[in-house]
Protein backbone atom coordinates (compact mmCIF):
# COMPACT_ATOMS: atom_id res chain seq x y z
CA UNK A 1 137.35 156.51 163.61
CA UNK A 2 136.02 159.82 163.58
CA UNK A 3 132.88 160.90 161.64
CA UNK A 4 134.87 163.41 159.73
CA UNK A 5 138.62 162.80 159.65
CA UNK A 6 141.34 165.02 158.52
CA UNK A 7 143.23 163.53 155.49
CA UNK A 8 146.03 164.93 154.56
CA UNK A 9 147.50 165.46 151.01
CA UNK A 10 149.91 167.55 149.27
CA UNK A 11 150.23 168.69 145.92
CA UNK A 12 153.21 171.11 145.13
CA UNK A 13 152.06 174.48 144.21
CA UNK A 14 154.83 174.05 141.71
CA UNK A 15 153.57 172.07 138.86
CA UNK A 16 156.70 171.33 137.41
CA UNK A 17 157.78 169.26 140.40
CA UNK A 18 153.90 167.83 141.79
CA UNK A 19 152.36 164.93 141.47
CA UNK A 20 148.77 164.31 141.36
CA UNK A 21 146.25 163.25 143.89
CA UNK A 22 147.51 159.78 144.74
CA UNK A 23 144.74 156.42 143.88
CA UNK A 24 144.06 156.25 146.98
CA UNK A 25 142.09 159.58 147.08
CA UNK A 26 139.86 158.02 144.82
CA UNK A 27 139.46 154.59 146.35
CA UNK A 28 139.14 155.29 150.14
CA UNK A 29 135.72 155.68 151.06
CA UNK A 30 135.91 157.78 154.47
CA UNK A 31 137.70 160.33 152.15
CA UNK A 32 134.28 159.94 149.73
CA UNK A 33 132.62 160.15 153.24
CA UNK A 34 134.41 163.47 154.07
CA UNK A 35 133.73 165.75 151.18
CA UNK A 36 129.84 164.96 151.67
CA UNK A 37 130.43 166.43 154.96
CA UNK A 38 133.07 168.81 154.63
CA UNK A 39 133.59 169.90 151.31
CA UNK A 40 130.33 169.90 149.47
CA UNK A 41 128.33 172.03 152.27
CA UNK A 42 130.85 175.05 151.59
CA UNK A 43 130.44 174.76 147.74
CA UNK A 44 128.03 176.89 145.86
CA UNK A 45 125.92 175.22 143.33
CA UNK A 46 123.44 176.31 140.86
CA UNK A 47 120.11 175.63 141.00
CA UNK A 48 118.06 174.13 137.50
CA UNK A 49 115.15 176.02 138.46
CA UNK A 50 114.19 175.58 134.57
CA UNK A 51 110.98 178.12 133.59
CA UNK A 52 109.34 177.56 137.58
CA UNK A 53 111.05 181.08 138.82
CA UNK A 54 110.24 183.03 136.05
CA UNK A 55 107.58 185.42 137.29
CA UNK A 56 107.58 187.62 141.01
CA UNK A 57 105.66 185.96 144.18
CA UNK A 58 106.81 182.09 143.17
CA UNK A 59 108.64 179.52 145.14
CA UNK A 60 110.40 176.57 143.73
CA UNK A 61 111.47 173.35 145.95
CA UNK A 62 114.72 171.21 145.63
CA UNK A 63 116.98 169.95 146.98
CA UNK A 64 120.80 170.57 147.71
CA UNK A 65 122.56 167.96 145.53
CA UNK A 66 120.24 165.55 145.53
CA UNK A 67 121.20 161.42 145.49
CA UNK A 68 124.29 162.77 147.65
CA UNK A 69 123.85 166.04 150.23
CA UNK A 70 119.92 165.71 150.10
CA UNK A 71 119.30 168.77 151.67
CA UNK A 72 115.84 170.29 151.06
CA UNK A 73 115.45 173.98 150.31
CA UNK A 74 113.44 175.88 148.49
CA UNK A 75 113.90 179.56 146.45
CA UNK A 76 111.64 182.33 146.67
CA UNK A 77 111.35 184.93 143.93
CA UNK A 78 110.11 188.22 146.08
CA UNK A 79 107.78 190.66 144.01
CA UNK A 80 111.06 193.29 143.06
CA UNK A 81 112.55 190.44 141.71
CA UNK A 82 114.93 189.03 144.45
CA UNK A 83 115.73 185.61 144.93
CA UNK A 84 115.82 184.26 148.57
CA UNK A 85 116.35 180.73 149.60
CA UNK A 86 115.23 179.07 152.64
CA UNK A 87 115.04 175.58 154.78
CA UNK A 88 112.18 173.70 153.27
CA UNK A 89 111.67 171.94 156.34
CA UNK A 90 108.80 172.88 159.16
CA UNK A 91 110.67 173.56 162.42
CA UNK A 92 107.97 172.24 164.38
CA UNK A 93 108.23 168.26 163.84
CA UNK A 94 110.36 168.15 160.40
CA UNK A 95 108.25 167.61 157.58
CA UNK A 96 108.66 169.08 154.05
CA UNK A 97 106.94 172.31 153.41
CA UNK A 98 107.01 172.96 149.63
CA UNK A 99 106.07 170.36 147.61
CA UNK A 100 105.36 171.34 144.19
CA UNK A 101 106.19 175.35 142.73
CA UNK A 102 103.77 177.85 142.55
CA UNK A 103 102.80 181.17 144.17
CA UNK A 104 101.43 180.40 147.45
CA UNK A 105 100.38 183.58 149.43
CA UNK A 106 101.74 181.65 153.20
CA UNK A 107 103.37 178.37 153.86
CA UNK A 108 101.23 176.14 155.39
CA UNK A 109 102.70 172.86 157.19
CA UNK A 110 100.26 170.38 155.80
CA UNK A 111 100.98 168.02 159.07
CA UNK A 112 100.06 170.31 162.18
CA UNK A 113 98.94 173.21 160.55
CA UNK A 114 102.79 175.63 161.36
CA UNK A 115 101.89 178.69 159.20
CA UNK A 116 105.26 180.89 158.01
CA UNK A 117 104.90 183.91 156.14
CA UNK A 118 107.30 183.87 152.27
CA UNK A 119 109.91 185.45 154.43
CA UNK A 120 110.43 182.47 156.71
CA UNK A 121 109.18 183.92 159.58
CA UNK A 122 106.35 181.51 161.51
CA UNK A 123 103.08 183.44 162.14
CA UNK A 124 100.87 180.60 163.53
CA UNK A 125 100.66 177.31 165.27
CA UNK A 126 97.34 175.93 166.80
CA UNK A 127 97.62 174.08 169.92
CA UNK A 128 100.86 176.39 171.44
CA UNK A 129 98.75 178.87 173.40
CA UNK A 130 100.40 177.38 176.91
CA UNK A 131 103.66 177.25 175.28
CA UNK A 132 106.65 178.81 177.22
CA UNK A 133 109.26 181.15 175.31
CA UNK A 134 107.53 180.68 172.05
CA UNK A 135 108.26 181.25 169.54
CA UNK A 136 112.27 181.33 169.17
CA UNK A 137 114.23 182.32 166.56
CA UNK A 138 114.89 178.64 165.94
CA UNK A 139 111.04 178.17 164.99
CA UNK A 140 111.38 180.57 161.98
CA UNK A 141 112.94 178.76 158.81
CA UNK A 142 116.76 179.06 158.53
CA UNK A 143 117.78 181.94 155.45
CA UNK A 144 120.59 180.08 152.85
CA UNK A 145 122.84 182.32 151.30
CA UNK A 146 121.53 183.05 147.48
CA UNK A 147 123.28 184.78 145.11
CA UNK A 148 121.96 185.40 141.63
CA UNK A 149 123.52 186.12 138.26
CA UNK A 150 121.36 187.21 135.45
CA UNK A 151 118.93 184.34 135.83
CA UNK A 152 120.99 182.21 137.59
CA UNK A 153 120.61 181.47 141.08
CA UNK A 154 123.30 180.05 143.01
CA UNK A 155 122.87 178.60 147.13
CA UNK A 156 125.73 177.32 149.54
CA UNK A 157 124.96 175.44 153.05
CA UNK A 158 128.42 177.14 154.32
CA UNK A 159 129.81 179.23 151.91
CA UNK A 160 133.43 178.43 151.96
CA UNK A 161 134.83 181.28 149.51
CA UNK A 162 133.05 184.48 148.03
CA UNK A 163 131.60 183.42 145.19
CA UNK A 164 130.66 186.92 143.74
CA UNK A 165 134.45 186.92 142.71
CA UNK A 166 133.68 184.65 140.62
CA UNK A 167 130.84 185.93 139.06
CA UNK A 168 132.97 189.02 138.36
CA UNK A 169 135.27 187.20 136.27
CA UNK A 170 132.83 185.06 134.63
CA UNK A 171 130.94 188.48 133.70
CA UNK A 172 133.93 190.07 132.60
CA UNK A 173 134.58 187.37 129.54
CA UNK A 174 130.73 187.20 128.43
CA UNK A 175 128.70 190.26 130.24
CA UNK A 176 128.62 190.87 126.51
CA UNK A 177 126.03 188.15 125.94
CA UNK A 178 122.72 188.76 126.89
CA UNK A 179 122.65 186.26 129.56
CA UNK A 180 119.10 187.56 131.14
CA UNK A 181 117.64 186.45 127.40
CA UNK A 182 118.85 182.82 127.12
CA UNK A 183 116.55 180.68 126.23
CA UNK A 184 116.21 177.37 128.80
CA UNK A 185 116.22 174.62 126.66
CA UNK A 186 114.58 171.59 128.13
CA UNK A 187 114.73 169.34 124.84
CA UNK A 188 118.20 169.85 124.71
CA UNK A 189 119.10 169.46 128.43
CA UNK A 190 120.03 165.52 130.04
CA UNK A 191 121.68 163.42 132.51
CA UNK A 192 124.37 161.29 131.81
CA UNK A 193 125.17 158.49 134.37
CA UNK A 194 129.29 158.04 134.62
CA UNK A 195 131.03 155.70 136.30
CA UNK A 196 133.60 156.64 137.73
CA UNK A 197 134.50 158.91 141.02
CA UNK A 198 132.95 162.28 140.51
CA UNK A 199 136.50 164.15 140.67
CA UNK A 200 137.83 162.18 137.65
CA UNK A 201 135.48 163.29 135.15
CA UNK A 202 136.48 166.99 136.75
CA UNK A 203 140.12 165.75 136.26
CA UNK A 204 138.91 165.15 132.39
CA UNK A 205 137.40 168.27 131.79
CA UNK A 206 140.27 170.68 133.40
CA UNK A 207 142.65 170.14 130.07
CA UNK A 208 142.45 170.32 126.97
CA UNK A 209 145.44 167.79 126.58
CA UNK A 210 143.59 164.67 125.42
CA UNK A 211 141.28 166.55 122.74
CA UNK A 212 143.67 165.70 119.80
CA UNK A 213 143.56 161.82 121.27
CA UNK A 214 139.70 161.73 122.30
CA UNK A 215 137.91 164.25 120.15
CA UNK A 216 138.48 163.92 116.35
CA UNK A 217 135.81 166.18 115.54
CA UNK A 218 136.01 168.74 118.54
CA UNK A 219 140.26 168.77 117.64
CA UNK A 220 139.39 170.01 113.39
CA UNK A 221 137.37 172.67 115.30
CA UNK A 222 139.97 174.13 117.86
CA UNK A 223 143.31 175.26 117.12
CA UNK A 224 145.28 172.99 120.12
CA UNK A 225 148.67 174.81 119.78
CA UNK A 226 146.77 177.90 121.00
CA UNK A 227 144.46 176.86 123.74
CA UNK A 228 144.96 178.09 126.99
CA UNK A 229 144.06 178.10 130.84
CA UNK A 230 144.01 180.49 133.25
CA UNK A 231 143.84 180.38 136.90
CA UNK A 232 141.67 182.00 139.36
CA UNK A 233 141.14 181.69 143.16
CA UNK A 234 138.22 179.49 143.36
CA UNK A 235 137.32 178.64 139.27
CA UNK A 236 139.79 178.73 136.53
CA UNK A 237 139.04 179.22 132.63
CA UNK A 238 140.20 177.44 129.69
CA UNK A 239 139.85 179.49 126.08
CA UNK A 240 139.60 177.67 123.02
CA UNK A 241 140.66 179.59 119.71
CA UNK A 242 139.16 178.31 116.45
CA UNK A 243 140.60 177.94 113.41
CA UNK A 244 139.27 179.54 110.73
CA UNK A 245 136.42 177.90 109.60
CA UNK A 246 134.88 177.74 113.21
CA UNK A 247 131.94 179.91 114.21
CA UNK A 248 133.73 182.53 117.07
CA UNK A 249 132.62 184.61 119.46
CA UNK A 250 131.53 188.49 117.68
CA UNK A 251 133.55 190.46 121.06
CA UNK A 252 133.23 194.06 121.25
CA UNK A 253 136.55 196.60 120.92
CA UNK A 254 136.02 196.77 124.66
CA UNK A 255 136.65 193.07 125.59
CA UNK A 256 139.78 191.48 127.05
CA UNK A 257 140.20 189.20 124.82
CA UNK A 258 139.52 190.97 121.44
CA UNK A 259 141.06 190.31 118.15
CA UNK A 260 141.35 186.69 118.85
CA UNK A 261 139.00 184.10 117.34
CA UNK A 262 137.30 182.66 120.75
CA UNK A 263 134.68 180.06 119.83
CA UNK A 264 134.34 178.86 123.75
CA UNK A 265 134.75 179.79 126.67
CA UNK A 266 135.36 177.03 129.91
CA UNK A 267 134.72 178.20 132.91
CA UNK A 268 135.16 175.74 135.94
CA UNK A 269 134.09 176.64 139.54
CA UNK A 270 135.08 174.76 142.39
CA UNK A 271 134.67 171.66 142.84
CA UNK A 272 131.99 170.61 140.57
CA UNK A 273 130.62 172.79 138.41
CA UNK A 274 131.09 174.26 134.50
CA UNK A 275 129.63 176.51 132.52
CA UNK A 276 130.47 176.62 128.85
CA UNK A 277 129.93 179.53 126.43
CA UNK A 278 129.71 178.72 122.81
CA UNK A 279 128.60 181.72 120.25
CA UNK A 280 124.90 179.87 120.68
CA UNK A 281 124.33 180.26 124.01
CA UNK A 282 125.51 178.69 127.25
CA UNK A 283 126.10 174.89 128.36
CA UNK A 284 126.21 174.15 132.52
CA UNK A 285 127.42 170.80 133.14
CA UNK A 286 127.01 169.54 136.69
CA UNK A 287 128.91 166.68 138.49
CA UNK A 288 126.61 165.14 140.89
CA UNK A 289 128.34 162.52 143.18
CA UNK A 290 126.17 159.71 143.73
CA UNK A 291 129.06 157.02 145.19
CA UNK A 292 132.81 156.43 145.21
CA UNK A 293 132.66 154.69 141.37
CA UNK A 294 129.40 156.41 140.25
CA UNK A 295 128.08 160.44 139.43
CA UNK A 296 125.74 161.71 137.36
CA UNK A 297 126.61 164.57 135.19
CA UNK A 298 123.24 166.79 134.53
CA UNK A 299 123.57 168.91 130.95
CA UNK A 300 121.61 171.80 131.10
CA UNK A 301 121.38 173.78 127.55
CA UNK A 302 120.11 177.56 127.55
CA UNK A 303 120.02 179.05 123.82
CA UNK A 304 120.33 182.79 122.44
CA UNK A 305 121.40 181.61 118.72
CA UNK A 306 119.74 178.42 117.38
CA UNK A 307 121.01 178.76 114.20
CA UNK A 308 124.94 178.13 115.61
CA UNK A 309 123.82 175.47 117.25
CA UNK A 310 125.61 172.55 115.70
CA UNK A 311 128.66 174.57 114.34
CA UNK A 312 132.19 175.10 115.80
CA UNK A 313 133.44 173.84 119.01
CA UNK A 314 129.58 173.86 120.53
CA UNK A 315 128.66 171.10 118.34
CA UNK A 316 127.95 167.24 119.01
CA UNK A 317 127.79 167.69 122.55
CA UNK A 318 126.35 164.66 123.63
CA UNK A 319 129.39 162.80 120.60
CA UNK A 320 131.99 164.91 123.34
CA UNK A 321 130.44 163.43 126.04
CA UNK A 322 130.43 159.66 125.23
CA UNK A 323 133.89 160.17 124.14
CA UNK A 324 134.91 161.88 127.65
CA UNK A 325 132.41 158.99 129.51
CA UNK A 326 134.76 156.28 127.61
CA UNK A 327 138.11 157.79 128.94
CA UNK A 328 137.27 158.37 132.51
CA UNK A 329 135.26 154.91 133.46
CA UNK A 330 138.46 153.42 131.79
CA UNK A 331 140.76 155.53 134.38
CA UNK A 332 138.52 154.57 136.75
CA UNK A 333 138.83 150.89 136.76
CA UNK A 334 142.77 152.21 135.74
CA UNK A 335 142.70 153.42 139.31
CA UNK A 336 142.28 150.22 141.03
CA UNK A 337 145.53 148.70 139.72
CA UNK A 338 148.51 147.64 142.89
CA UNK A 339 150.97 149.10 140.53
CA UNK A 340 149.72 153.03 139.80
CA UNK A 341 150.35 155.62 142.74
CA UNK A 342 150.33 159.19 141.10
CA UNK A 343 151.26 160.85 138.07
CA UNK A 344 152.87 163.83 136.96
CA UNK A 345 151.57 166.60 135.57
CA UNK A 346 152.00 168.66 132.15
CA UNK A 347 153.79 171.67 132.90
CA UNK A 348 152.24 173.40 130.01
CA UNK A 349 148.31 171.61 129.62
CA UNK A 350 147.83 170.50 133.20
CA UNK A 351 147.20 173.69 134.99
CA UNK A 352 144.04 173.31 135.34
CA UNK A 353 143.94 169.71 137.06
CA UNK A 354 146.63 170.57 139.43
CA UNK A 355 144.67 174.11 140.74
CA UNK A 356 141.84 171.38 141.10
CA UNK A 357 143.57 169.18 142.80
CA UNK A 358 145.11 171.61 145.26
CA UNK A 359 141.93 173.18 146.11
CA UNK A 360 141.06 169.27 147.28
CA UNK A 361 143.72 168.77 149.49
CA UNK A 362 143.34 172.40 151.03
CA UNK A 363 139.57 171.78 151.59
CA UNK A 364 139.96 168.32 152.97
């Protein structure tokens, strides 16, 4: 077997006549095995840098999905403001570079003493005097593509897509928000271990269709008959109207979707990510695969309203979540049944989960 087979799978782009990723997708470990190798590399994903990038001349460690990719990087916020990410690994023997954040003036390899500049660039190594054709281009640290938005920066081993198209249509529904002024909100912010496969709690989140089955309170707050999806290249959006008692969005004459009472906004970006827009202030939700039965979804709050915190459809988060944790781990073990295949899906509130799932099977 190879390291990274091909699998194939096809979903109709019609979704009035496809069915769903079969349970075997979700079972088959070499297909788990793939996407870590295939799929997750070309993603984008956000970093939780929290409040260690706020000032000019820092540099903040992590690493690239960790408990799954593991890859260890680290950003750099230049003195203009720009955010640059880089290999956090010393090209001389491999060991990590940045260990904590802070505002170091070089980068100094504490294991043989490799000096880089905050550019990447290597400047010193003792010991290499008699060294032929040194140093190469391959002893600097590898550049990652970075993109920011507002104060969010965003990295991808591979990129696999442009993902400043999808900033643009993120900024085009809330540009209007202050985004640059959002409070991080550590008390509010958690992990929430899931088990199930990492795609079915995506598979949850990409309708609305269970709400009036699995949210009793979230359901008084939105009006169901006129929530909505649409579909991008990369992300897609769901709207949900409130009724009128529900704190909404305040959108300016100039917006796209003015006149109607918006009290969130659901953004999705391929494959893992969301980013959720309530009149308070902004809710990322990150899937984290950990193994074929097991993620880790990471809640990370930022605020610009505290007082609309716990009214309207941004309310009882963590109630939402235990309710969506419930449904999935029981499709999960749902999944391992002899007798279910694949499933249809709802013309009118699957749209989401069937872009999803043919953005899989392209990508795999």
């Amino acid at each position: 077997m190879p390291k990274n087979p091909a699998f194939t799978y096809t979903i109709h782009p019609h979704i009035e006549r496809a069915e769903t990723l079969p349970a075997e997708f979700y079972r088959n470990p070499e297909v788990f095995e793939a996407m870590r190798e295939k799929l997750f590399p070309r993603s984008w994903q956000w970093v939780e840098t929290g409040e260690n990038l706020e000032q000019n001349g820092t540099v903040f460690p992590f690493q690239y999905l960790p408990g799954f990719v593991n890859e260890p990087l680290f950003l750099r916020k230049g003195n203009e403001g720009q955010v640059q990410c880089f290999s956090n690994v010393c090209t001389h023997r491999g060991n990590l570079l940045v260990h904590h954040p802070g505002s170091p003036k070089k980068l100094l390899c504490n294991y043989h003493g490799r000096r880089f500049d905050l550019n990447g660039q290597m400047e010193f190594m003792p010991e290499f005097k008699e060294a032929l054709d040194f140093p190469r281009a391959c002893d600097h640290l590898a550049e990652i593509p970075c993109i920011s938005w507002a104060q969010f920066p965003f990295v991808s081993l591979h990129p696999g897509f442009d993902f400043q198209k999808v900033i643009n249509i993120m900024q085009e529904r809330v540009g209007f928000m202050p985004l640059a002024q959002f409070r991080y909100a550590a008390e509010l912010s958690r992990d929430y271990l899931v088990n199930s496969h990492w795609a079915l709690y995506c598979d949850n989140y990409l309708e609305g269709f269970h709400i009036p089955f699995v949210h009793a309170d979230l359901n008084q707050a939105l009006d169901y008959g006129s929530y909505y999806t649409e579909i991008f290249e990369h992300c897609n959006l769901q709207v949900g109207i409130g009724d009128s008692a529900t704190e909404c969005f305040d959108l300016p004459e100039s917006h796209v979707d003015y006149g109607k009472r918006v009290a969130a906004y659901y953004f999705w970006v391929f494959p893992n990510m969301m980013f959720n827009f309530y009149p308070w202030g902004l809710s990322i939700n990150i899937v984290k695969p950990l193994s074929i039965r097991q993620c880790k979804v990471r809640f990370i709050q930022y605020v610009y309203d505290e007082s609309k915190l716990e009214q309207g459809a941004g309310a009882a988060l963590d109630k939402v979540e235990r309710e969506d944790e419930y449904v999935v781990e029981n499709v999960q073990r749902g999944l391992q049944s002899r007798f279910y295949q694949a499933g249809r899906f709802s013309p009118t509130r699957e749209q989401g989960v069937h872009h999803f799932h043919r953005l899989l099977a392209a990508n795999l």
